[in-house]
Protein backbone atom coordinates (compact mmCIF):
# COMPACT_ATOMS: atom_id res chain seq x y z
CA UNK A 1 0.00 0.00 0.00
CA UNK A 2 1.19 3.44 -1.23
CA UNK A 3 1.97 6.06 2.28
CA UNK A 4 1.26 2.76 4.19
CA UNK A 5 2.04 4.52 7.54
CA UNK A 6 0.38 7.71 6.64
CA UNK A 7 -3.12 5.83 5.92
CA UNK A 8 -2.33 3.87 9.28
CA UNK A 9 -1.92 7.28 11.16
CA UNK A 10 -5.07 8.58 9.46
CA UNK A 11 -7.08 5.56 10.98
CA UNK A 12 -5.90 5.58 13.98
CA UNK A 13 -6.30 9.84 14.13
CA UNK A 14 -10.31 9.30 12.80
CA UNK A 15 -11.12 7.89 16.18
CA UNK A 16 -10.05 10.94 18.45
CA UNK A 17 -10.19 13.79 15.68
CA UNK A 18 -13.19 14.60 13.67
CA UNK A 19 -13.01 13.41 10.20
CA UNK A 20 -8.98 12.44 11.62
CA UNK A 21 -7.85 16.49 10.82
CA UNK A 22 -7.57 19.24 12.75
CA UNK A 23 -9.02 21.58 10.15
CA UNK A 24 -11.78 20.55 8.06
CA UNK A 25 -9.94 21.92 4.42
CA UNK A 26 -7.56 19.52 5.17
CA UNK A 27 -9.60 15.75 4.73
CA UNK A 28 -9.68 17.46 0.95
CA UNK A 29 -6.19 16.20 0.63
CA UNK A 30 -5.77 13.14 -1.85
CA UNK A 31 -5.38 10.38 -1.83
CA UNK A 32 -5.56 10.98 1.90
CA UNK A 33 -4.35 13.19 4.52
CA UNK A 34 -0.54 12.58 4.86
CA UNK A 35 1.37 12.75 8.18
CA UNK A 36 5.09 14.56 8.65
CA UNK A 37 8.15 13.82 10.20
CA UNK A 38 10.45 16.72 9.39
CA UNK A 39 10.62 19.44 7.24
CA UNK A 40 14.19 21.68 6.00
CA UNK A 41 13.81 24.19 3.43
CA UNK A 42 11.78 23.83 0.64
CA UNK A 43 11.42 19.81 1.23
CA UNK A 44 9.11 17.85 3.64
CA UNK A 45 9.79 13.89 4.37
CA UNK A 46 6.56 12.56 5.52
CA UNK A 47 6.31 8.66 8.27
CA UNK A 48 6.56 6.76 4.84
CA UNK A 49 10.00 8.52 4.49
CA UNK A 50 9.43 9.76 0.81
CA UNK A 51 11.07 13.79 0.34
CA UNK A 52 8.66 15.81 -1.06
CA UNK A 53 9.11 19.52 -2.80
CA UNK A 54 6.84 21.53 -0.67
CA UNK A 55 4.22 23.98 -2.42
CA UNK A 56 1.54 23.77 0.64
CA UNK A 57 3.82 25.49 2.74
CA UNK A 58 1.58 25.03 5.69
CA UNK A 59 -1.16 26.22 3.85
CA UNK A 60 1.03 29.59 2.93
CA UNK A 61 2.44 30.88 6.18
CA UNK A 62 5.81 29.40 5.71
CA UNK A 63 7.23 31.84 3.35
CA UNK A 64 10.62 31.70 4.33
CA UNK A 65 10.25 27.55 3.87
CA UNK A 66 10.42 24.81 6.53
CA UNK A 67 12.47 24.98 9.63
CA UNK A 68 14.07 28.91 8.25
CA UNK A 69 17.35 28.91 10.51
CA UNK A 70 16.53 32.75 11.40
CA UNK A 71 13.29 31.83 12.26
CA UNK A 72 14.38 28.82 14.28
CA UNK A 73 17.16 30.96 16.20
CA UNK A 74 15.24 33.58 16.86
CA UNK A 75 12.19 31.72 18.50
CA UNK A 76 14.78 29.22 20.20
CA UNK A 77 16.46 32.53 21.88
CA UNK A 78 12.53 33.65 23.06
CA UNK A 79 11.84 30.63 24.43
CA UNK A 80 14.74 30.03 26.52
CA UNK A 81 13.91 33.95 27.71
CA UNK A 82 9.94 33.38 28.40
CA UNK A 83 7.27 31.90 26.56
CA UNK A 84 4.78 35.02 27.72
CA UNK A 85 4.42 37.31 31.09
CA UNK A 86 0.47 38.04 29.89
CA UNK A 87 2.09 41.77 30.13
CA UNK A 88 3.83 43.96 27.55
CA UNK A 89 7.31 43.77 25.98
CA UNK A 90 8.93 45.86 23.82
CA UNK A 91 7.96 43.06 20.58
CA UNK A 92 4.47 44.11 20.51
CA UNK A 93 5.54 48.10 19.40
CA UNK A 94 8.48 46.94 17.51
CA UNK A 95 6.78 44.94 15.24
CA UNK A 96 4.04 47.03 15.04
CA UNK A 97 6.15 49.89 14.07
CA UNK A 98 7.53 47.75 11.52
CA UNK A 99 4.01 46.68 9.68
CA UNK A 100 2.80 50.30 9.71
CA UNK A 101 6.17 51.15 8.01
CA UNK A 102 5.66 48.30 5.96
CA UNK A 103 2.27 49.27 4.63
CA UNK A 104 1.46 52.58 3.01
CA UNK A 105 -1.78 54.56 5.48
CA UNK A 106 -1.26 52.31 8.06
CA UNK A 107 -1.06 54.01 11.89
CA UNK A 108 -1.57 51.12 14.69
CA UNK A 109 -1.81 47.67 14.85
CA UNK A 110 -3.69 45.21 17.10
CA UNK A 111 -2.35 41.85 17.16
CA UNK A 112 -4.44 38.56 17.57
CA UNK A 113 -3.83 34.45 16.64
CA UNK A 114 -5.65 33.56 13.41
CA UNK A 115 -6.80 35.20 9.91
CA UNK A 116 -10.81 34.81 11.36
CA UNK A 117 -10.13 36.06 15.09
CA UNK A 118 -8.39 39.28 12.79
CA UNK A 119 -11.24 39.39 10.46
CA UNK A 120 -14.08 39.17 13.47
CA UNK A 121 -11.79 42.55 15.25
CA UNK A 122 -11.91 43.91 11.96
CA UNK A 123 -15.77 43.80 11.51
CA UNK A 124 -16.88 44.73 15.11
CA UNK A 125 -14.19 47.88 14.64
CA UNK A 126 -16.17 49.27 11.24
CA UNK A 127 -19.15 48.78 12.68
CA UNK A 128 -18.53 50.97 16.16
CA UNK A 129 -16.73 53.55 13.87
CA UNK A 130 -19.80 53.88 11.59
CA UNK A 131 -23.15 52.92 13.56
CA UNK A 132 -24.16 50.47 10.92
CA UNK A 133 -24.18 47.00 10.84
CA UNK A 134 -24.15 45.51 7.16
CA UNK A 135 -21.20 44.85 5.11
CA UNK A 136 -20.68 44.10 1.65
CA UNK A 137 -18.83 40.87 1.04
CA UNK A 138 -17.61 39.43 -2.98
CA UNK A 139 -18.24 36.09 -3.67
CA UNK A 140 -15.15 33.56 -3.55
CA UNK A 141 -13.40 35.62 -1.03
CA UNK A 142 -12.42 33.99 2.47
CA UNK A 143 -12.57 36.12 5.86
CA UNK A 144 -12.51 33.33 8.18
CA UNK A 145 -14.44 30.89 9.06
CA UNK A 146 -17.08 32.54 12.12
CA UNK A 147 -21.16 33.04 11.69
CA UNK A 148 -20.76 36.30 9.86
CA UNK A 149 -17.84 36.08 7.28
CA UNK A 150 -18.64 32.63 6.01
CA UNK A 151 -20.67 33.67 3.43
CA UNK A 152 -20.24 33.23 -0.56
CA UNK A 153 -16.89 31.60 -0.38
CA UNK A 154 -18.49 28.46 -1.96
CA UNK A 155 -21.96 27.54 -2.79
CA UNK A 156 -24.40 26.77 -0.49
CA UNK A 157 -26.30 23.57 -0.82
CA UNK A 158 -29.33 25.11 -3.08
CA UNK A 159 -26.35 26.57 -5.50
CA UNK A 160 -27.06 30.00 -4.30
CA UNK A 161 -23.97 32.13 -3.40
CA UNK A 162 -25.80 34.11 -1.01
CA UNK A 163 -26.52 31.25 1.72
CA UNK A 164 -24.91 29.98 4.50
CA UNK A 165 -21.88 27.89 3.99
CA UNK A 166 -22.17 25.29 7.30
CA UNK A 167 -24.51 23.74 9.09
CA UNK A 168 -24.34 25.06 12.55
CA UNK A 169 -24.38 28.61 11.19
CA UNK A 170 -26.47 31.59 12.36
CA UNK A 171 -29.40 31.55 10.10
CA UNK A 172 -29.54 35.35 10.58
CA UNK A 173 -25.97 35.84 9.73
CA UNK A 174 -26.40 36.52 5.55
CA UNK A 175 -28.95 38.98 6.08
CA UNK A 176 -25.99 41.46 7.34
CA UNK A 177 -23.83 40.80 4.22
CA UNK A 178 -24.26 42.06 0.58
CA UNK A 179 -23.02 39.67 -1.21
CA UNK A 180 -21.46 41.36 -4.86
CA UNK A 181 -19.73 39.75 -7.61
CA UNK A 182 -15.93 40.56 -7.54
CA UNK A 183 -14.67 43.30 -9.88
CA UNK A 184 -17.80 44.64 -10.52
CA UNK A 185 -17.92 48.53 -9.65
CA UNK A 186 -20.79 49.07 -11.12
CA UNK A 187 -22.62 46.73 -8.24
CA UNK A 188 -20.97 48.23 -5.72
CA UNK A 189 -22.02 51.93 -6.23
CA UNK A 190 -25.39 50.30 -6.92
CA UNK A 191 -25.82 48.67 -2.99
CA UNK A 192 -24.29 52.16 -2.11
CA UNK A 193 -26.30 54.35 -3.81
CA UNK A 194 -28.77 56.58 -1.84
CA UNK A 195 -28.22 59.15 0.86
CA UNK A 196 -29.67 55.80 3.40
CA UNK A 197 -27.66 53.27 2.75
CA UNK A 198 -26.45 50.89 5.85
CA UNK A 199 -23.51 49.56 4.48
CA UNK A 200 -20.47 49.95 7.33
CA UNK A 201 -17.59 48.45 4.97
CA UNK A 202 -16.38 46.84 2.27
CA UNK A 203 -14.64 43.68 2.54
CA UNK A 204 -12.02 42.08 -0.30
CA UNK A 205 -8.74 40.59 -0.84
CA UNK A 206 -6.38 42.55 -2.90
CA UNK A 207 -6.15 39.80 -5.31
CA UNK A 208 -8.88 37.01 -5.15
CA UNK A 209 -6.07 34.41 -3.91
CA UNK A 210 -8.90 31.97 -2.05
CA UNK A 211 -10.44 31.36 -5.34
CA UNK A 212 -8.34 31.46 -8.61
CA UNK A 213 -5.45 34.17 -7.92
CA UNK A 214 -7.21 36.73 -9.64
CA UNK A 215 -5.52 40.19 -9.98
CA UNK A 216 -7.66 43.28 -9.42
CA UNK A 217 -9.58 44.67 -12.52
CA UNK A 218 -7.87 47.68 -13.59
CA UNK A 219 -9.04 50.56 -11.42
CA UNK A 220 -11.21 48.76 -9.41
CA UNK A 221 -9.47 48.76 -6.16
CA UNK A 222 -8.99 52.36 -6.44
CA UNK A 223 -12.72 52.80 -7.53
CA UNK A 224 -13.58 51.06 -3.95
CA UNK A 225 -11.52 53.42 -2.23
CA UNK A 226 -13.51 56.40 -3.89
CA UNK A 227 -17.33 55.05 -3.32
CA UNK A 228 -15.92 54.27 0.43
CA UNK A 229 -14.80 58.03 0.59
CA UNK A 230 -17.90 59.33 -1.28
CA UNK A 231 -19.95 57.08 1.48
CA UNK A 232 -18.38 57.35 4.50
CA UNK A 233 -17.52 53.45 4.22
CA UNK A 234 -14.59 51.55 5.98
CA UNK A 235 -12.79 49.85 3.47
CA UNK A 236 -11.10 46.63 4.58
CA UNK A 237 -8.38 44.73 2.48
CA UNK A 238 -7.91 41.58 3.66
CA UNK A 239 -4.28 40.60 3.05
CA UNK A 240 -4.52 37.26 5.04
CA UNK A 241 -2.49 35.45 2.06
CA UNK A 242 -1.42 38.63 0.44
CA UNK A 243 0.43 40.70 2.91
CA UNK A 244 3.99 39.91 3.25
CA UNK A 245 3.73 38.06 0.19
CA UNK A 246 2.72 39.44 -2.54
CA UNK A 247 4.83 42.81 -2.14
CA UNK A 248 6.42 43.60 1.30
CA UNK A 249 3.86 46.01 1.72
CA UNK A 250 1.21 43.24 0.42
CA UNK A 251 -1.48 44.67 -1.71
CA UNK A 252 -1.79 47.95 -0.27
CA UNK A 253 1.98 48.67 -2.03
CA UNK A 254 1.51 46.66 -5.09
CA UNK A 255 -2.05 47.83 -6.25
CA UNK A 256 -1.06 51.58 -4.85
CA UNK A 257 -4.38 51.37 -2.63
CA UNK A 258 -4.52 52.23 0.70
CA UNK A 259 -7.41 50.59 2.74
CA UNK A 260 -9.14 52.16 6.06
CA UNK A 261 -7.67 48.58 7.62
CA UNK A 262 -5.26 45.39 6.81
CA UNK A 263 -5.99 42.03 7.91
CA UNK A 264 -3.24 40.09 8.06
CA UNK A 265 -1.62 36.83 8.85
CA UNK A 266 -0.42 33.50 7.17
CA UNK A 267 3.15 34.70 5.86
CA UNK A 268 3.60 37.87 8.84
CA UNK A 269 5.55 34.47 11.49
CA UNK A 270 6.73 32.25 8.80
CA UNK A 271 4.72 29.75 10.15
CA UNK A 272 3.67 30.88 13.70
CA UNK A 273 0.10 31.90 14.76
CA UNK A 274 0.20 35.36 14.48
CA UNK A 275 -2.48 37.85 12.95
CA UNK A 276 -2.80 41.50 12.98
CA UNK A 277 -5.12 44.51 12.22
CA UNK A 278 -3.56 47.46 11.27
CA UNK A 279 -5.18 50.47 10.46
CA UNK A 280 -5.58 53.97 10.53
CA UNK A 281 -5.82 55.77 14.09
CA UNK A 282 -9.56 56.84 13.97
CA UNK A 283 -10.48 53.51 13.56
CA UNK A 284 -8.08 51.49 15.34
CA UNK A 285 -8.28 53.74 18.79
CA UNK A 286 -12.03 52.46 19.13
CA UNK A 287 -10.29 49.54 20.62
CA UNK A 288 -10.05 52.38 23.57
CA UNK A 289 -13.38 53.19 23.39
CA UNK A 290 -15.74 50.41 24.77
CA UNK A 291 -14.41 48.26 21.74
CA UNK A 292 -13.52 44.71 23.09
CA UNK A 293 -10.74 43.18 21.65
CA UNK A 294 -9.11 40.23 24.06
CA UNK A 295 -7.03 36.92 23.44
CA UNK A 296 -4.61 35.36 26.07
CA UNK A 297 -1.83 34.96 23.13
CA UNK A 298 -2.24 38.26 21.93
CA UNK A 299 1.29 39.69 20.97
CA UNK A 300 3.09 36.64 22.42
CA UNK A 301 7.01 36.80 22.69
CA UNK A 302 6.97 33.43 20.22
CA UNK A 303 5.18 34.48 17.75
CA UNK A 304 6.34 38.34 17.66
CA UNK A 305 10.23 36.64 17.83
CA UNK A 306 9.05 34.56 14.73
CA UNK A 307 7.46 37.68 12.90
CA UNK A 308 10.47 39.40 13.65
CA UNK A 309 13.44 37.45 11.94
CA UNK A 310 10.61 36.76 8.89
CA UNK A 311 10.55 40.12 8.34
CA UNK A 312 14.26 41.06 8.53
CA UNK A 313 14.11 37.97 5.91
CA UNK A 314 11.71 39.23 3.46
CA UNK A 315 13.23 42.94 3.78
CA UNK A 316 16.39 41.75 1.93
CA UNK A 317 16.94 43.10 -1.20
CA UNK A 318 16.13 40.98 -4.13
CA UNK A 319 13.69 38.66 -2.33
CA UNK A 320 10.58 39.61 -4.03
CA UNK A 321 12.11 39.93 -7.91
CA UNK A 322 12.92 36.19 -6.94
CA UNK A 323 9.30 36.06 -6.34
CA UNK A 324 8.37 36.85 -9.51
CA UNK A 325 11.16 35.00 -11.38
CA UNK A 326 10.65 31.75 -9.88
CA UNK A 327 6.63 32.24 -9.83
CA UNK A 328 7.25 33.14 -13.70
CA UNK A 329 9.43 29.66 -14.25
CA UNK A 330 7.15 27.74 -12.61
CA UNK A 331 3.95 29.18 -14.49
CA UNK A 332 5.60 28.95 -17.92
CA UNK A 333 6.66 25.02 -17.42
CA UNK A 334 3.33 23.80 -15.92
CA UNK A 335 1.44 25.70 -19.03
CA UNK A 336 3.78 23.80 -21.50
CA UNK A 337 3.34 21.03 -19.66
CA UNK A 338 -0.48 21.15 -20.23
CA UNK A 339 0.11 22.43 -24.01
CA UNK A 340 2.67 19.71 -24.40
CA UNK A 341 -0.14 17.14 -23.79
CA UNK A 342 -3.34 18.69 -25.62
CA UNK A 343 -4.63 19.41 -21.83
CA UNK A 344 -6.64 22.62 -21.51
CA UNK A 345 -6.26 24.82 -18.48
CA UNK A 346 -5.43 28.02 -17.27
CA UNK A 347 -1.84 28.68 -15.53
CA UNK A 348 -1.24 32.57 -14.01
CA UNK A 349 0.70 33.77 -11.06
CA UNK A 350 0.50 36.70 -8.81
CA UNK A 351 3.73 37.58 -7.15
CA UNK A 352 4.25 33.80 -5.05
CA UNK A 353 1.25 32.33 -5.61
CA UNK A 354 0.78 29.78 -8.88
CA UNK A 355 -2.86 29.64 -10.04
CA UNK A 356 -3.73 26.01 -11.73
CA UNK A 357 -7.35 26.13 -13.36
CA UNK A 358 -7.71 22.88 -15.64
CA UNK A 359 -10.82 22.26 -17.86
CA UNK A 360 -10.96 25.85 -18.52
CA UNK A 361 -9.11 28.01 -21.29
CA UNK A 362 -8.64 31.39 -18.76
CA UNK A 363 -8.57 31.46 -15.13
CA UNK A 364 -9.92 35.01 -15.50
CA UNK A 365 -13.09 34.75 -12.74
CA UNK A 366 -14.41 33.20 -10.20
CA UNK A 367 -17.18 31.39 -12.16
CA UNK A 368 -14.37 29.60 -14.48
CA UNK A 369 -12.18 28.66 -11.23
CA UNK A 370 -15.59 27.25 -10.03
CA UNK A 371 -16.30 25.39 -13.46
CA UNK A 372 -12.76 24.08 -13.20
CA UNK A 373 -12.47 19.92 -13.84
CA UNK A 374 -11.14 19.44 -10.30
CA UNK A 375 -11.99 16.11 -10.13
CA UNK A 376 -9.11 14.95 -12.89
CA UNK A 377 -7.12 17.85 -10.74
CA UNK A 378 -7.41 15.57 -7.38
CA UNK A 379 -5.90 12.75 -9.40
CA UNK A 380 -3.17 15.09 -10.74
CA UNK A 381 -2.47 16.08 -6.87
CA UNK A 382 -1.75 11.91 -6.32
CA UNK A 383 0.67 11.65 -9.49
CA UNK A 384 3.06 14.45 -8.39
CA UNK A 385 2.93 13.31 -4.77
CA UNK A 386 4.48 9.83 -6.81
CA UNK A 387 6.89 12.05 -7.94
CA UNK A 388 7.79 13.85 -4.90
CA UNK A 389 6.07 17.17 -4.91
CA UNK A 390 3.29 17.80 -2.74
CA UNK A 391 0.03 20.50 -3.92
CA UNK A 392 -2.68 21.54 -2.16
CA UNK A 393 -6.09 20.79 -3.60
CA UNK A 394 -7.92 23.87 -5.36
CA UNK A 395 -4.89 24.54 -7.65
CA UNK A 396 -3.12 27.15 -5.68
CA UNK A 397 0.68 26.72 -5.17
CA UNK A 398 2.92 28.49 -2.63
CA UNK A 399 6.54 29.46 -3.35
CA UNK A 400 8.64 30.40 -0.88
CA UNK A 401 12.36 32.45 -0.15
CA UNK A 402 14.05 28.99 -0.54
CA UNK A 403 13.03 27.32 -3.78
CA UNK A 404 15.51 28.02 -6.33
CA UNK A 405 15.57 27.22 -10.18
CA UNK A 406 16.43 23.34 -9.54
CA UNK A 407 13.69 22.83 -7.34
CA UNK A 408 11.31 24.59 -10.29
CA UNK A 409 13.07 22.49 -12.83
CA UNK A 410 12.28 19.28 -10.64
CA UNK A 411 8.82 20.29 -10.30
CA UNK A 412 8.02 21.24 -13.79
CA UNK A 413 9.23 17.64 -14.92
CA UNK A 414 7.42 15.93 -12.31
CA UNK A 415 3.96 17.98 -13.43
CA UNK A 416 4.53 16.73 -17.37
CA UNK A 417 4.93 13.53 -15.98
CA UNK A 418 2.05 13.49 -13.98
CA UNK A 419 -0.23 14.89 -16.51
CA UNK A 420 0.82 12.44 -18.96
CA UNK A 421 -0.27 9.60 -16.75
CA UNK A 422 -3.67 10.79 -15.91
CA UNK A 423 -4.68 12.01 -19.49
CA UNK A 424 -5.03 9.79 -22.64
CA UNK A 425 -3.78 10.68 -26.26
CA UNK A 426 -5.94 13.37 -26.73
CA UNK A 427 -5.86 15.47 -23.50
CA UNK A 428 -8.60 14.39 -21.81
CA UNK A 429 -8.55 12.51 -18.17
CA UNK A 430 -8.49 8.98 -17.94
């Protein structure tokens, strides 16, 4: 049996976990969830001992790769100091100096744990600064997982984008969202239009990284910012995947857009749990003014040590044209790879992040990334894990500081490969 001691683990780990993960996304993983050992750099070696090139990265948050010796030193040297006093220490400003230096309008920072505890801060922060309640939400776009965010990230069980998204869920909860198609300006002055609107902010990712890697339509992000101004509307980029990532200064610097707040996480530790809100003062200081915002971990030494030497990492110069040159290998090989074999599908990058869409001609939307053949895709996922590279599900790849051109090279081989043995003569899946 193929991963013999991974499918072992996995049966033994159904009995006390739920589903035998400890995050529902991952039981998506074919041909099975796998289970770790070690990881160094950009490779993993999993219980079967097979190496692995590693493109899941953690699910994105280990930018500087697996087991970064900065990041190790760094976090070693806290720990031996204190994992956490519950008081302050000179990290929390530090750092926080350093993301509002990092991103263009930003003033003050409140740190948190996860991408949804950010997200949840975020939303109860526009709504004391504006005395409204509703929001307007795109659909395909991520904000965490609690009652009120999950909403339009995938179809709901009637098809409608508009529903709830798990059982469990308020029932109330999409009746404070508009829910807007992404890119469409238009729409948005629309639900804004009208001296009462009740709209307290606008929600989006930069780029649409949860669902396709879409770039921004030209001028749209800037067009948000205007109909936010005109409206007296937070605007709230939520740079969860795309802070730290896609630019130093995430989307704010690359798209030239300055939200009203940042949400951000994933890539900020290299791999430790450590979100933030920054934002501008008017908003953020409401966190003084009968605002709650708690969390035991908040700021902790680890984390903040972690955040720290990722940082100093990703400030060096060079790092993020290497970005763009590897992400630019990577997305030219895996296109000829499909071209090579008659397969269609739809390769694009934005800065770090590799977009595979197969079935389709452009992965220009959301509606083609959800039309997308994912099914022959899942199979694909088990050939290059064969061949020693391991892919999340959904298509989206992760590159981080430490693979270089041989580790592209590697991969791009190991992807013709692997298409060739799930297709037949004429491109289409076995």
């Amino acid at each position: 049996m193929e991963w013999s001691q991974s499918a072992q683990m996995y049966e033994r780990a159904k009995l006390s976990l739920p589903g035998g993960v400890s995050s529902g996304l991952r039981a998506a993983m074919r041909p099975h969830p796998l289970f770790f050992e070690r990881g160094a750099g950009s490779r993993l070696w999993d219980v079967d001992g097979r190496e692995y090139v590693d493109y899941v990265l953690g699910w994105g948050p280990l930018i500087l790769g697996n087991s970064h010796p900065a990041l190790v030193d760094a976090v070693t040297r806290q720990l031996a100091a204190g994992q956490s006093s519950g008081a302050g220490h000179s990290r929390e400003f530090e750092l926080a100096e350093r993301v509002c230096a990092a991103i263009p309008g930003m003033d003050k920072v409140l740190w948190s744990n996860t991408g949804s505890e950010a997200a949840q801060i975020a939303l109860r922060l526009v709504r004391a600064a504006t005395g409204r309640v509703r929001f307007i939400k795109f659909h395909g776009h991520y904000h965490g997982w609690s009652d009120a965010m999950l909403l339009g990230y995938r179809p709901a069980a009637d098809g409608s984008l508009d529903g709830l998204t798990s059982r469990g869920q308020h029932p109330r909860a999409p009746a404070d969202a508009v829910m807007l198609p992404w890119n469409d300006l238009p729409a948005v002055a629309a639900a804004l239009s009208g001296p009462d609107h009740d709209i307290a902010a606008i929600f989006t990712e930069p780029a649409l990284c949860n669902s396709g890697v879409l770039p921004p339509a030209p001028g749209f992000l800037a067009g948000l910012r205007e109909l936010c101004d005109a409206h007296g509307v937070v605007l709230v980029f939520d740079e969860v995947i795309t802070g730290f990532r896609i630019a130093y200064g995430g989307g704010t610097e690359r798209y030239g857009v300055s939200p009203d707040l940042a949400v951000l996480a994933k890539a900020i530790a290299g791999g430790l749990p450590l979100s933030a809100v920054a934002g501008r003062a008017a908003v953020m200081d409401l966190a003084t003014q009968g605002v709650v915002h708690a969390g035991t971990y908040n700021g902790g030494p680890l984390a903040l040590a972690a955040a720290d030497a990722t940082l100093t990492e990703l400030a060096r110069p060079g790092v993020y044209e290497a970005f763009e040159e590897r992400a630019g290998q990577l997305t030219q090989g895996m296109r000829k790879a499909l071209a090579d074999h008659g397969v269609t599908g739809a390769v694009h990058h934005v800065g770090p992040v590799v977009q595979c869409t197969p079935g389709v001609p452009a992965g220009d939307s959301f509606a083609t990334f959800m039309s997308a053949d994912w099914d022959w895709y899942g199979a694909l996922t088990v050939e290059l894990l064969r061949r020693g590279i391991y892919v999340l599900p959904g298509g989206r790849w992760y590159l981080s500081t430490v693979h270089d051109e041989a580790d592209v090279n590697r991969t791009v081989a190991a992807f013709g490969a692997a298409v060739a043995a799930t297709v037949d003569t004429t491109g289409r899946p076995r």
